[in-house]
N, C-alpha and C. Protein backbone atom coordinates (compact mmCIF):
# COMPACT_ATOMS: atom_id res chain seq x y z
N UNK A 1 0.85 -1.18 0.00
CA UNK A 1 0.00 0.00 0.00
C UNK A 1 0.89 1.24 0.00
N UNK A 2 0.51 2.21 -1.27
CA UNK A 2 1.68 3.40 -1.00
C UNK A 2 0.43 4.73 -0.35
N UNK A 3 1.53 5.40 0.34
CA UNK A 3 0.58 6.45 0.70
C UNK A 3 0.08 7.27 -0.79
N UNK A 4 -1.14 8.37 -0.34
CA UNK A 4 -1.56 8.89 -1.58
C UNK A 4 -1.07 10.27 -1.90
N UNK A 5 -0.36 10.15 -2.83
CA UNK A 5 -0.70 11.94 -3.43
C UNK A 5 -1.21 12.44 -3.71
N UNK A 6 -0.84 13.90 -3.47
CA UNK A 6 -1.91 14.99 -3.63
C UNK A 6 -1.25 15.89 -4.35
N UNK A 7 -2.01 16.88 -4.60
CA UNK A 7 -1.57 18.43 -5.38
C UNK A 7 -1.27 19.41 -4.67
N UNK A 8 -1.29 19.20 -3.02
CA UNK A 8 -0.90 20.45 -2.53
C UNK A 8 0.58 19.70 -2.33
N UNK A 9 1.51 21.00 -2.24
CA UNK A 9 2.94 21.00 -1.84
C UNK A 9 3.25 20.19 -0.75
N UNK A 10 2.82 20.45 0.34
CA UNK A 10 3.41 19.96 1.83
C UNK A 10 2.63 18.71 2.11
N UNK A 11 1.90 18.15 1.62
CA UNK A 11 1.03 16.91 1.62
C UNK A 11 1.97 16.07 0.54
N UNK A 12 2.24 16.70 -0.74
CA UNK A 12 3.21 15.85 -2.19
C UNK A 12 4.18 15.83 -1.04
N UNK A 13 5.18 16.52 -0.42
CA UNK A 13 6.80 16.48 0.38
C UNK A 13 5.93 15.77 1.56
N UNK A 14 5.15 15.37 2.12
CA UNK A 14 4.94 14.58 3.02
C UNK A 14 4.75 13.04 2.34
N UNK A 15 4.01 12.96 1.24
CA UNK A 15 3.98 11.63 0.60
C UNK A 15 5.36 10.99 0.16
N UNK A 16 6.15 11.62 0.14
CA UNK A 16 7.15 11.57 -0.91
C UNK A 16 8.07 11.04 0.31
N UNK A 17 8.43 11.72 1.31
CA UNK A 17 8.92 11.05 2.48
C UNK A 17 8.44 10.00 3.27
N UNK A 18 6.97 9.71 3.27
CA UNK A 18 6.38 8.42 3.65
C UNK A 18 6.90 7.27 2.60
N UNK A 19 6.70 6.95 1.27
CA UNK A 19 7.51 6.18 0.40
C UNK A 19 8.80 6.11 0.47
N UNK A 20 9.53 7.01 0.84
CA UNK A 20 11.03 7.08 1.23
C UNK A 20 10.84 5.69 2.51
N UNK A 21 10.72 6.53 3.43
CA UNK A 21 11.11 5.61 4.98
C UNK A 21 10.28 4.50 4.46
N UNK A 22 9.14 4.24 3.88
CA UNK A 22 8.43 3.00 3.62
C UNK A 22 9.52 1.63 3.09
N UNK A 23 9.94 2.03 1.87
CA UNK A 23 10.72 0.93 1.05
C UNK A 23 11.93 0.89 1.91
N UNK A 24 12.87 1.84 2.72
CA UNK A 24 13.49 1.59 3.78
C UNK A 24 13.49 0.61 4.59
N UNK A 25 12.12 0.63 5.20
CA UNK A 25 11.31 -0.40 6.44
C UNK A 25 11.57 -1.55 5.60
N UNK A 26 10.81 -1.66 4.32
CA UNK A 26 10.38 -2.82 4.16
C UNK A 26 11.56 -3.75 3.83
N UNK A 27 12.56 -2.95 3.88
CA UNK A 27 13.77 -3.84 3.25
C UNK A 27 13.94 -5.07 4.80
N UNK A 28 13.31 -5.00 5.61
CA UNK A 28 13.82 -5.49 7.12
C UNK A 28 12.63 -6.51 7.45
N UNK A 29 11.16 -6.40 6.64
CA UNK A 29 10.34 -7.06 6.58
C UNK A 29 10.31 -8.35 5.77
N UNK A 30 9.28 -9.39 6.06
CA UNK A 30 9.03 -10.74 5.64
C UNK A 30 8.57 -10.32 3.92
N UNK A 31 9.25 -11.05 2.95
CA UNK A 31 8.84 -10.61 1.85
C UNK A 31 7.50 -11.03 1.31
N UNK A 32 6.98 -10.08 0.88
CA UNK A 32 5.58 -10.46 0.43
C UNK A 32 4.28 -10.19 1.81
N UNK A 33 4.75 -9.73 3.30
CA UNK A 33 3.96 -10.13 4.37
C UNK A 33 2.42 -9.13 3.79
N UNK A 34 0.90 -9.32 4.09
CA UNK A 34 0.35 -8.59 3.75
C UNK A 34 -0.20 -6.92 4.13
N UNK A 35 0.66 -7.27 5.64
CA UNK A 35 0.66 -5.99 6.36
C UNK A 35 1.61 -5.00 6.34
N UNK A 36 2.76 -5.26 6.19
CA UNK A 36 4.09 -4.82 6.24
C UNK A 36 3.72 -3.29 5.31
N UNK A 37 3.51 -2.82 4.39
CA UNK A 37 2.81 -1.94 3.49
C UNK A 37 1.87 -1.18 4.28
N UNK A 38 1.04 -1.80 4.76
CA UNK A 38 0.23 -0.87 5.48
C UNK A 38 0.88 -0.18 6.85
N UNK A 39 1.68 -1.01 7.46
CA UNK A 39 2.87 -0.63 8.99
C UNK A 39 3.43 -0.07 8.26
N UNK A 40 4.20 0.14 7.32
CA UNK A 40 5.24 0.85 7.14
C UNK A 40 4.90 2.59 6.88
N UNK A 41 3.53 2.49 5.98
CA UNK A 41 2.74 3.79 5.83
C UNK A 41 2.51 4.87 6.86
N UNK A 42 1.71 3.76 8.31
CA UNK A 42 1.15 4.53 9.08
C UNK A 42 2.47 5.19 9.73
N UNK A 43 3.31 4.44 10.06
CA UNK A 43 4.05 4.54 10.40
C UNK A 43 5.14 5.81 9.78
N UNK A 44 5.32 6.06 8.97
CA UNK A 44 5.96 6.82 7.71
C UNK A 44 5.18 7.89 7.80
N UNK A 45 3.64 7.99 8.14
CA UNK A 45 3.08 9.35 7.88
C UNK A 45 2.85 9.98 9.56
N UNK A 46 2.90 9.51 10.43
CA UNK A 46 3.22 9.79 11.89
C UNK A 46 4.56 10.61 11.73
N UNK A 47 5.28 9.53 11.55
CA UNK A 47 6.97 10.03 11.23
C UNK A 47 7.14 11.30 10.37
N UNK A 48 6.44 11.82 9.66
CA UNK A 48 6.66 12.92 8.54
C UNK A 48 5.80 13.88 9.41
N UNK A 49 5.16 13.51 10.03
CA UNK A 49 4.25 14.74 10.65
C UNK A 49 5.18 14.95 12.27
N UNK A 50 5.79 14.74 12.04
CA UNK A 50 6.94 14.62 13.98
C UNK A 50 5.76 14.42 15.08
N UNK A 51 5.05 13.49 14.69
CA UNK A 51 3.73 12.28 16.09
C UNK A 51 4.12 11.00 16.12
N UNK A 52 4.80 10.33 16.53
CA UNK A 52 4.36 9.10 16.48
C UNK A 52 3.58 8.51 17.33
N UNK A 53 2.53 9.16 18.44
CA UNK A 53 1.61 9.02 18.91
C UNK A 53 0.41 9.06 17.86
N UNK A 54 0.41 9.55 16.76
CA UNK A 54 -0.18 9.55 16.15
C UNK A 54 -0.90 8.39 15.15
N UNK A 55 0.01 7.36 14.81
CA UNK A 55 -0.08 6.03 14.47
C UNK A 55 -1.09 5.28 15.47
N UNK A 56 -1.16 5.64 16.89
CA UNK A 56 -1.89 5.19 17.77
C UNK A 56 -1.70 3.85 18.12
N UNK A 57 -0.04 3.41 18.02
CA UNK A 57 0.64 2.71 19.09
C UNK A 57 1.45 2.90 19.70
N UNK A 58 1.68 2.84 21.04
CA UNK A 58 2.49 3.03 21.63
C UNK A 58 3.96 2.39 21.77
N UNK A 59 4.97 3.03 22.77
CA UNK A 59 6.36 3.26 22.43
C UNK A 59 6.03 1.73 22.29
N UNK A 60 5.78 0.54 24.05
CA UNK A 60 6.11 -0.32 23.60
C UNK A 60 5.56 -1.81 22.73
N UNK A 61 4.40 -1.39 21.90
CA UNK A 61 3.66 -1.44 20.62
C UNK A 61 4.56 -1.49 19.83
N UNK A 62 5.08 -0.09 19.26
CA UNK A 62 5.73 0.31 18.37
C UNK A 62 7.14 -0.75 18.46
N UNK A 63 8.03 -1.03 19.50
CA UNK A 63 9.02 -2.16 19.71
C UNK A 63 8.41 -3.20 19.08
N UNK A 64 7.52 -3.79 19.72
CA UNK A 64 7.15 -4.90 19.48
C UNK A 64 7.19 -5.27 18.05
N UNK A 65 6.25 -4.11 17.79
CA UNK A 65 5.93 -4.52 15.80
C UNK A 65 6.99 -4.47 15.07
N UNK A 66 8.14 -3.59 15.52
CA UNK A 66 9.21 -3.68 15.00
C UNK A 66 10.17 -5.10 14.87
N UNK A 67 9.84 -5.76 16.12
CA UNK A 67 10.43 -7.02 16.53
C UNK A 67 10.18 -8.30 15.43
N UNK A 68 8.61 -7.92 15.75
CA UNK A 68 7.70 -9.18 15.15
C UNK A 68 8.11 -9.28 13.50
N UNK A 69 7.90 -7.91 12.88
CA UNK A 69 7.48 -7.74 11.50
C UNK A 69 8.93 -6.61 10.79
N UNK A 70 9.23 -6.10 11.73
CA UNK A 70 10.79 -5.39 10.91
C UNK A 70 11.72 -5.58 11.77
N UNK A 71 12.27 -6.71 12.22
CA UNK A 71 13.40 -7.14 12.86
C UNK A 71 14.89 -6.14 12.49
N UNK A 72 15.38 -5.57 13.24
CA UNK A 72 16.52 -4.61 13.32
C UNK A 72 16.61 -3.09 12.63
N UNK A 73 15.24 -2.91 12.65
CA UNK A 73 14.43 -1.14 11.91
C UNK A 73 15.17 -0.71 13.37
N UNK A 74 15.41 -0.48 14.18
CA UNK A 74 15.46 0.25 15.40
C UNK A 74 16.66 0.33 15.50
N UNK A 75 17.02 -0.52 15.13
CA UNK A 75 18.79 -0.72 15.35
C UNK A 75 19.86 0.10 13.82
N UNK A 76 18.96 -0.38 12.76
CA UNK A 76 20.02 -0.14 11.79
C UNK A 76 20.30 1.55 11.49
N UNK A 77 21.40 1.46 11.01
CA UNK A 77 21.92 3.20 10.06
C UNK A 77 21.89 3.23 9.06
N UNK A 78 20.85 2.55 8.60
CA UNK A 78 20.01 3.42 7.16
C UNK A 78 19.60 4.98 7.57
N UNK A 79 20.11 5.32 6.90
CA UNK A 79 19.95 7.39 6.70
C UNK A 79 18.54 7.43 6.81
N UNK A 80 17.83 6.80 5.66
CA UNK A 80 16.35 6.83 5.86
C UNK A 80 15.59 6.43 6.62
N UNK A 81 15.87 5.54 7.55
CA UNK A 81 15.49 5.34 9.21
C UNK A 81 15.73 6.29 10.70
N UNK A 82 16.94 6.79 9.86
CA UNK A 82 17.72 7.55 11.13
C UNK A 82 16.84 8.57 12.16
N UNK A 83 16.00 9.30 11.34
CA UNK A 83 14.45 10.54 11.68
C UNK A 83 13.91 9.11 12.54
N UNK A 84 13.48 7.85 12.34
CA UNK A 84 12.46 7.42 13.16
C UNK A 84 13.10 7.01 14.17
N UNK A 85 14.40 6.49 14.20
CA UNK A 85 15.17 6.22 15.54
C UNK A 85 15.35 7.00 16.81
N UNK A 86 15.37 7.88 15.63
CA UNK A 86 16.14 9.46 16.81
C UNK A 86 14.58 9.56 17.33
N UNK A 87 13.20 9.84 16.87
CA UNK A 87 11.59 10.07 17.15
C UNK A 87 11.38 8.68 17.99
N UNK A 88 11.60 7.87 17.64
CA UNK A 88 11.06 6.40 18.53
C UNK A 88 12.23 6.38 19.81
N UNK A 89 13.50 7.25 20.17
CA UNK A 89 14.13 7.42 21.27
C UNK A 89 13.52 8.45 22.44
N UNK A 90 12.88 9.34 21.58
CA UNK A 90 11.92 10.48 22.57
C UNK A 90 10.67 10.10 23.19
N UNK A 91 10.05 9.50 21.67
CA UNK A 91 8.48 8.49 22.09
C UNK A 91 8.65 7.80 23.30
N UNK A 92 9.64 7.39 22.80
CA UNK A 92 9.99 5.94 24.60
C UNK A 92 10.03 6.64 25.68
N UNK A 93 10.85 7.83 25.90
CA UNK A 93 10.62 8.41 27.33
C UNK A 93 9.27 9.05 27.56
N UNK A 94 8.50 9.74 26.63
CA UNK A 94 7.35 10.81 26.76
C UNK A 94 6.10 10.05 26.79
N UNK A 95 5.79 8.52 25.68
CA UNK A 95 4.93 7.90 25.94
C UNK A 95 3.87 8.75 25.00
N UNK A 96 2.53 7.87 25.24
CA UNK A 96 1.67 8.64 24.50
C UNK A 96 0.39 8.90 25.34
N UNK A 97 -0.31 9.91 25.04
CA UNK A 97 -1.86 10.47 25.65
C UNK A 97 -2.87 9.62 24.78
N UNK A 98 -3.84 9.80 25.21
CA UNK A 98 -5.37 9.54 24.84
C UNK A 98 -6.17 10.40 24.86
N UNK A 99 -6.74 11.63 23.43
CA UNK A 99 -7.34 12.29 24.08
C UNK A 99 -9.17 12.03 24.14
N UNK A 100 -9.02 11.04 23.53
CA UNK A 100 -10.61 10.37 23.34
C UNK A 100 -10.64 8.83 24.11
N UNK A 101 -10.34 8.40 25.51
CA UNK A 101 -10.41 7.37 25.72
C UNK A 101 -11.16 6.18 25.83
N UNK A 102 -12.63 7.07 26.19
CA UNK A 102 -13.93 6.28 26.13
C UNK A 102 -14.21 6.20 24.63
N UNK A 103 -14.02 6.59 23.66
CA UNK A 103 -14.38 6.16 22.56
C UNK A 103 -13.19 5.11 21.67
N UNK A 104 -11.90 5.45 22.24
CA UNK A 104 -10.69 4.31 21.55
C UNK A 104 -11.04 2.92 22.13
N UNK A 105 -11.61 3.13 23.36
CA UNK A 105 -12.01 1.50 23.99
C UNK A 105 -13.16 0.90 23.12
N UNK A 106 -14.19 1.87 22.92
CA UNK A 106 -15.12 1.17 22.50
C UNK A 106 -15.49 0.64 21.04
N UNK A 107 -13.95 0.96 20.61
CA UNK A 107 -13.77 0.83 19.11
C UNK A 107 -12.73 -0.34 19.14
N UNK A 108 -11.94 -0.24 20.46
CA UNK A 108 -11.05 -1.57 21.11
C UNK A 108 -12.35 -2.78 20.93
N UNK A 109 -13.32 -2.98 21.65
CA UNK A 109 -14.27 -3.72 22.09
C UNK A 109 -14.70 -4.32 21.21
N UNK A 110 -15.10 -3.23 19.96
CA UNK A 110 -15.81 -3.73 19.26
C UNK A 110 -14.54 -4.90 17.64
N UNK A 111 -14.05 -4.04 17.39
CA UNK A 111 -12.66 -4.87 16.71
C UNK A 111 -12.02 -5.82 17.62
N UNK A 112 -11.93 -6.68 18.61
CA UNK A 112 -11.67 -7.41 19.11
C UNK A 112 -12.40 -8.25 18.98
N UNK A 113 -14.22 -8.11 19.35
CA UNK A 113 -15.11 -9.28 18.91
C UNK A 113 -15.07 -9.62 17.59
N UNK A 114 -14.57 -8.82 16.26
CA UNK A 114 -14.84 -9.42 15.24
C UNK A 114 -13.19 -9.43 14.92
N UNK A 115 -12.63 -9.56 15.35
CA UNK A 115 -10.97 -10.05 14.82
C UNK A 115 -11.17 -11.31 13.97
N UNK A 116 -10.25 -11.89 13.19
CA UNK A 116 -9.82 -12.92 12.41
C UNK A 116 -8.80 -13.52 13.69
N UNK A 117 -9.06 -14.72 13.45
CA UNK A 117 -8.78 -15.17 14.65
C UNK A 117 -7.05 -15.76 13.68
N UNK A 118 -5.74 -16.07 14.44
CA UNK A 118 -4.47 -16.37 14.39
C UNK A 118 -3.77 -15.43 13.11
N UNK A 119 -3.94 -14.32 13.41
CA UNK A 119 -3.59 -13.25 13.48
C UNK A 119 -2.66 -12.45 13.97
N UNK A 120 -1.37 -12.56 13.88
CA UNK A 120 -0.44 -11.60 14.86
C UNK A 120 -0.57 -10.63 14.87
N UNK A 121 -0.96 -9.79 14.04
CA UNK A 121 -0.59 -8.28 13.85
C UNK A 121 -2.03 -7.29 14.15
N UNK A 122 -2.87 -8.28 14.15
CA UNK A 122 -3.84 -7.22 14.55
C UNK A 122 -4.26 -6.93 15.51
N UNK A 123 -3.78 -6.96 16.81
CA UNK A 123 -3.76 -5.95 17.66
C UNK A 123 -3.65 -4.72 17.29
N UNK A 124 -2.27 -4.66 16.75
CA UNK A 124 -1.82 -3.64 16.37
C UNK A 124 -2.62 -2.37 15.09
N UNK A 125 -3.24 -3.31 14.82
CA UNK A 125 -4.24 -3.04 13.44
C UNK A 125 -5.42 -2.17 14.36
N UNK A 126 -5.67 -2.85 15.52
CA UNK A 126 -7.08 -2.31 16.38
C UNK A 126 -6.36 -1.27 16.79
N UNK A 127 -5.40 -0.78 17.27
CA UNK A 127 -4.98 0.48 17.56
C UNK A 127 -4.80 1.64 16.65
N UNK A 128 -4.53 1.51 15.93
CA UNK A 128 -4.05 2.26 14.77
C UNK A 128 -5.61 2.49 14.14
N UNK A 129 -6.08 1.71 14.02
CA UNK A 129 -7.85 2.53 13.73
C UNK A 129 -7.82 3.12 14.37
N UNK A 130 -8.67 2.68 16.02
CA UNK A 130 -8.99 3.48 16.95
C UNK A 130 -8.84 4.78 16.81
N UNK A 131 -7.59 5.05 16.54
CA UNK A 131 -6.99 6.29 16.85
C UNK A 131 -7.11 6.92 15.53
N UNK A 132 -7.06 6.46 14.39
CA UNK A 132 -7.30 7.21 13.20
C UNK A 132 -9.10 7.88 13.09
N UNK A 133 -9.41 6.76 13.82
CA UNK A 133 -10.93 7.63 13.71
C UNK A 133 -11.18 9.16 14.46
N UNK A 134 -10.00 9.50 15.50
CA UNK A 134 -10.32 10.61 16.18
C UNK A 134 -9.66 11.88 15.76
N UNK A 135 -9.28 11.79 14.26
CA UNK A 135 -9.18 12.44 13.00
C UNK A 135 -9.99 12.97 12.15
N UNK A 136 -9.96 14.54 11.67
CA UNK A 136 -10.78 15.04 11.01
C UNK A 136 -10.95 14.73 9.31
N UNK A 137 -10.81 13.52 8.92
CA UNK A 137 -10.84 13.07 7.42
C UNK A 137 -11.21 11.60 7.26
N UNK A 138 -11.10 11.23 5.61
CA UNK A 138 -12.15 10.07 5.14
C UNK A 138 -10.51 9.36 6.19
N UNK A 139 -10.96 8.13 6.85
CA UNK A 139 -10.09 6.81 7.05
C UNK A 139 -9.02 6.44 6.10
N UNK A 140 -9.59 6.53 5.00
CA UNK A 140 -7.93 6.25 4.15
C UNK A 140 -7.03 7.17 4.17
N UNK A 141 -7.60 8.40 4.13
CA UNK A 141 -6.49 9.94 4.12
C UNK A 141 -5.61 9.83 4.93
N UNK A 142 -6.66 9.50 6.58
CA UNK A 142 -5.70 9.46 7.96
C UNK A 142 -4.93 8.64 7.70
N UNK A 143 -4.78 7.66 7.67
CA UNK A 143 -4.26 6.27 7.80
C UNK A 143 -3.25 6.43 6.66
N UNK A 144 -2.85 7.38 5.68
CA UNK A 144 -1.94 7.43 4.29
C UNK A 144 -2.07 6.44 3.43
N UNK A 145 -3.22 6.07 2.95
CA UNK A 145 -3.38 5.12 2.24
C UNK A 145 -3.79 5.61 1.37
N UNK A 146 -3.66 5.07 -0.31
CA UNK A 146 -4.43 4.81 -1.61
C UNK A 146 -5.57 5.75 -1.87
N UNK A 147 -6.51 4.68 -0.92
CA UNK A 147 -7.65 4.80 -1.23
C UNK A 147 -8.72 4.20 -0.36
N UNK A 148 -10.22 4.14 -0.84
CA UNK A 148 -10.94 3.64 0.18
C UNK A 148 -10.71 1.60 0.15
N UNK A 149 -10.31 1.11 -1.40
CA UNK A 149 -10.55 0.07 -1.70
C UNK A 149 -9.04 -0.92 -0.57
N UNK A 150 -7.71 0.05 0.22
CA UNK A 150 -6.70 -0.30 0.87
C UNK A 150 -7.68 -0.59 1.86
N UNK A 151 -8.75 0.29 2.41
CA UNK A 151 -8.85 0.16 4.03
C UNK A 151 -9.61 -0.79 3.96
N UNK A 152 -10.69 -1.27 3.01
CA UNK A 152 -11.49 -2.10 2.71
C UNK A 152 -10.68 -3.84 3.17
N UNK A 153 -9.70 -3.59 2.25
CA UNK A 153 -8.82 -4.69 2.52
C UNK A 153 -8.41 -5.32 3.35
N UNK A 154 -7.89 -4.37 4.29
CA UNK A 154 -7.19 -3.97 5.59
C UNK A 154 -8.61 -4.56 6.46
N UNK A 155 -9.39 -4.39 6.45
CA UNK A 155 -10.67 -4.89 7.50
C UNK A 155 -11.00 -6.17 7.02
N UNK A 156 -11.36 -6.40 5.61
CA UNK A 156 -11.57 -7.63 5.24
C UNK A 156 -10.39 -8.38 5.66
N UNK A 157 -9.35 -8.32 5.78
CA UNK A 157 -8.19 -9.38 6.25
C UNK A 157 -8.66 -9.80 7.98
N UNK A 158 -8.53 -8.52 8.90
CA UNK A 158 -8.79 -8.92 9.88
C UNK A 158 -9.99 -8.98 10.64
N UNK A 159 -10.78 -8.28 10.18
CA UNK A 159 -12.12 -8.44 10.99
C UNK A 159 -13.29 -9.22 9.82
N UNK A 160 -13.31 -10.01 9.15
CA UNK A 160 -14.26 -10.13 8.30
C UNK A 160 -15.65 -10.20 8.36
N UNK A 161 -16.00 -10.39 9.18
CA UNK A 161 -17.22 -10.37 10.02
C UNK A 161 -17.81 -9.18 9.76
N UNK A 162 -17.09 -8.32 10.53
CA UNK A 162 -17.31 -6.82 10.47
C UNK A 162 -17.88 -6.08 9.19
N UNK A 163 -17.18 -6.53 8.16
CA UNK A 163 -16.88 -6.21 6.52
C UNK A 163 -18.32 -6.36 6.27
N UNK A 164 -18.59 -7.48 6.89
CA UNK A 164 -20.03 -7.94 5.52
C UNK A 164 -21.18 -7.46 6.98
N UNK A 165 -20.74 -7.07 7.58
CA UNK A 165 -22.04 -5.83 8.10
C UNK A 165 -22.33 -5.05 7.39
N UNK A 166 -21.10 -4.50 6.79
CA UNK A 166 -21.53 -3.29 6.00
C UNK A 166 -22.60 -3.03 4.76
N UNK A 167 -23.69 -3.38 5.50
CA UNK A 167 -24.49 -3.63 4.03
C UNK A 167 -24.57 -2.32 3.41
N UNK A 168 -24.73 -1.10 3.48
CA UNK A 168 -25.09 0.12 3.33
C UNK A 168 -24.19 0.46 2.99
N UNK A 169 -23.12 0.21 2.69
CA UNK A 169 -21.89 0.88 2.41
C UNK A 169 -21.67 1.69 2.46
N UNK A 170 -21.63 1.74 4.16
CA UNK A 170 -21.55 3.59 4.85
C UNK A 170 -19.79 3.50 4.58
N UNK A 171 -19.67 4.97 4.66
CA UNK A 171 -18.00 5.03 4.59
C UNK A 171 -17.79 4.16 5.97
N UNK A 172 -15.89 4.30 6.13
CA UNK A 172 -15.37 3.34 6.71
C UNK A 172 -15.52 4.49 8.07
N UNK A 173 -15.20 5.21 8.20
CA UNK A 173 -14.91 5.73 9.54
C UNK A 173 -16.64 5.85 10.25
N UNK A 174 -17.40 6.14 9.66
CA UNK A 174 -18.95 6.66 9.95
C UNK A 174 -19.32 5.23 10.45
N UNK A 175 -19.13 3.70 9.39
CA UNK A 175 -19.68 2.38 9.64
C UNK A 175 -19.09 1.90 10.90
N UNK A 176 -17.71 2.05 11.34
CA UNK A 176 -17.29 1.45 12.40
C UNK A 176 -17.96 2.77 13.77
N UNK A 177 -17.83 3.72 14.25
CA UNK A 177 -18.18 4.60 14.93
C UNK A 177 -19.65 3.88 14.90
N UNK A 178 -20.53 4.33 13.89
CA UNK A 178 -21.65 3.73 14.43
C UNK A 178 -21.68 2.13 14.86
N UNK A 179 -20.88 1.35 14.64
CA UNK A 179 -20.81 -0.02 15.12
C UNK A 179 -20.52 -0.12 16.60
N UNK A 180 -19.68 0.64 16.21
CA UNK A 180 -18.98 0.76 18.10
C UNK A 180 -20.04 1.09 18.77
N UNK A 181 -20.56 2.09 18.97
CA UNK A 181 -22.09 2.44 19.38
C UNK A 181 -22.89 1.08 19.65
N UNK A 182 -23.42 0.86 18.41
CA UNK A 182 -24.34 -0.33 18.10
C UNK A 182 -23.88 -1.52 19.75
N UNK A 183 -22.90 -1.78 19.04
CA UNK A 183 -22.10 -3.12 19.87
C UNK A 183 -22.10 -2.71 21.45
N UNK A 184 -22.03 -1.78 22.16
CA UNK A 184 -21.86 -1.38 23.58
C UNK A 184 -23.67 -0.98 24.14
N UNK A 185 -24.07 -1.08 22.77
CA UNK A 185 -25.58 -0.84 22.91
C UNK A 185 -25.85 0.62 23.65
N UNK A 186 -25.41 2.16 22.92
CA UNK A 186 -25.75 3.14 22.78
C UNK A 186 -25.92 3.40 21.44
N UNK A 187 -26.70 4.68 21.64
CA UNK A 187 -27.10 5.15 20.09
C UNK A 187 -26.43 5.75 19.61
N UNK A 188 -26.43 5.69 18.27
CA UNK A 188 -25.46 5.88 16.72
C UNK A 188 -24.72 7.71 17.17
N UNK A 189 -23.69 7.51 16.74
CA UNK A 189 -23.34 8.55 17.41
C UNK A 189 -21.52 8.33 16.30
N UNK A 190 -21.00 9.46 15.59
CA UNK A 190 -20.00 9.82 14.99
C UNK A 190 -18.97 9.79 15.26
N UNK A 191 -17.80 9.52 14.69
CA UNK A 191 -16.55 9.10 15.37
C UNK A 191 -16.05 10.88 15.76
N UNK A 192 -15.27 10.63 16.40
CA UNK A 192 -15.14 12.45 16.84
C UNK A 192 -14.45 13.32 16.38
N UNK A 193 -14.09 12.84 14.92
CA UNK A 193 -12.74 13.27 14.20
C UNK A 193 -14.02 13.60 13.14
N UNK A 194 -15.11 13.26 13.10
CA UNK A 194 -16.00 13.64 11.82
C UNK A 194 -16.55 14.71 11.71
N UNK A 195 -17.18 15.16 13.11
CA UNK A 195 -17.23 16.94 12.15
C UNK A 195 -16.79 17.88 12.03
N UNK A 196 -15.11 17.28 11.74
CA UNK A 196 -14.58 18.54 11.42
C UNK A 196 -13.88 18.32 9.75
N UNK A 197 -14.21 17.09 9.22
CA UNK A 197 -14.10 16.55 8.16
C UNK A 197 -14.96 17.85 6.96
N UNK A 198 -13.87 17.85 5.86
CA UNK A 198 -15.05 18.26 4.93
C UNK A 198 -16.03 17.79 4.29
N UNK A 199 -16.62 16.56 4.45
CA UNK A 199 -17.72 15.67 3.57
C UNK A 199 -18.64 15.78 5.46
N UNK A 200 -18.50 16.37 6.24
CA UNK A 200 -19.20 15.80 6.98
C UNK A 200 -20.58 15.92 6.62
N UNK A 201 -21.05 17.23 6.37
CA UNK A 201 -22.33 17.42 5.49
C UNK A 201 -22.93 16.48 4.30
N UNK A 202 -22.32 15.93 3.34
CA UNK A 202 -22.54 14.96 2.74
C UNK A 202 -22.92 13.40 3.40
N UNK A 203 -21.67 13.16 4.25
CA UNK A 203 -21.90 11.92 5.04
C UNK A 203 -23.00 11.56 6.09
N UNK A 204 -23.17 12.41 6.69
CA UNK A 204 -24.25 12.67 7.70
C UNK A 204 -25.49 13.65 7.46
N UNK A 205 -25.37 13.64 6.24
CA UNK A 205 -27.40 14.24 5.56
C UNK A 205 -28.13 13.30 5.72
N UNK A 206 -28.89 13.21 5.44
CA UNK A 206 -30.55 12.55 5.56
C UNK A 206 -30.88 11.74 4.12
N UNK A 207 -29.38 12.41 2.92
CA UNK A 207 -29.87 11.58 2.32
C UNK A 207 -29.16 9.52 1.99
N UNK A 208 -29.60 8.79 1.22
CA UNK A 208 -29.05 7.27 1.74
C UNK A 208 -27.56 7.60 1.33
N UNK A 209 -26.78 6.79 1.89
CA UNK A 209 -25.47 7.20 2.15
C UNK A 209 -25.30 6.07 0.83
């Protein structure tokens, strides 16, 4: 999955450095793995924005996945790693906040009941939503992906269950938010990153989505 370009300047020099550190990473990853592309992205567009709280795993998350799926990213002196070493040395002491916690759980809750079961990586997958939903844009934007048909993917791999709820083919960030809801058994209610989205008016009219 490559992140997407755009036409504005500082979004193109932000894409352009996410594909940089991306093919970097992946040189350290399982060849062919189906996630590795998508970690390397979120990861890459945290990193270009100086958050890596922002990926919405933590420092020792962020180890881990490194362990599991890019064995010696932390360690090596690739130039094009060097920005995330030096950022994943600060992350580790400072840690990360939550500023939506009752709603990252209940998006925890609900992606946990419909996980794909022997699965390593998606834990990590349930975090990194979570937290992309408390973002003001469509789910693929946040997340530096493609398009809508990556995130599609990305859920159909691990939650499949989930996927073929979607009968309505509400967007991705609006369908899970209202799921989360659904599943804890409160009413339908918006992920909190949505109205400040520009489609929010479109997405949330009256008319069928």
């Amino acid at each position: 999955m490559d992140a997407v370009l755009t036409s504005s300047p500082a979004q193109a020099d932000i894409s352009v450095s996410v594909q940089r550190f991306a093919r970097a990473l992946l040189h350290h990853a399982p060849p062919g793995h189906p996630d590795a592309g998508f970690f390397a992205t979120v990861i890459g567009t945290s990193l270009a924005h100086h958050d890596l709280a922002r990926s919405g795993l933590s420092p020792e998350e962020i180890a881990d996945l490194m362990d599991h799926l890019f064995p010696g990213a932390l360690q090596s002196e690739d130039a094009r790693l060097a920005a995330f070493v030096e950022q994943y040395a600060l992350y580790a002491v400072h840690g990360r906040g939550d500023p939506q916690p009752g709603f990252t759980l209940l998006m925890r809750v609900l992606l946990e009941a419909y996980r794909a079961p022997d699965l390593g990586t998606t834990a990590w997958v349930t975090g990194v939503l979570a937290h992309a939903c408390l973002r003001p844009d469509h789910l693929w934007r946040d997340l530096g992906l493609a398009g809508r048909e990556d995130v599609t993917f990305l859920l159909a791999r691990h939650y499949p269950g989930l996927v073929m709820r979607n009968t309505r083919n509400l967007r991705w960030k609006k369908f899970l938010a209202y799921s989360a809801c659904e599943h804890a058994g409160l009413p339908p209610s918006a992920a909190p990153g949505c109205p400040q989205c520009e489609d929010h008016g479109i997405c949330y009219s009256s008319a069928p989505d």
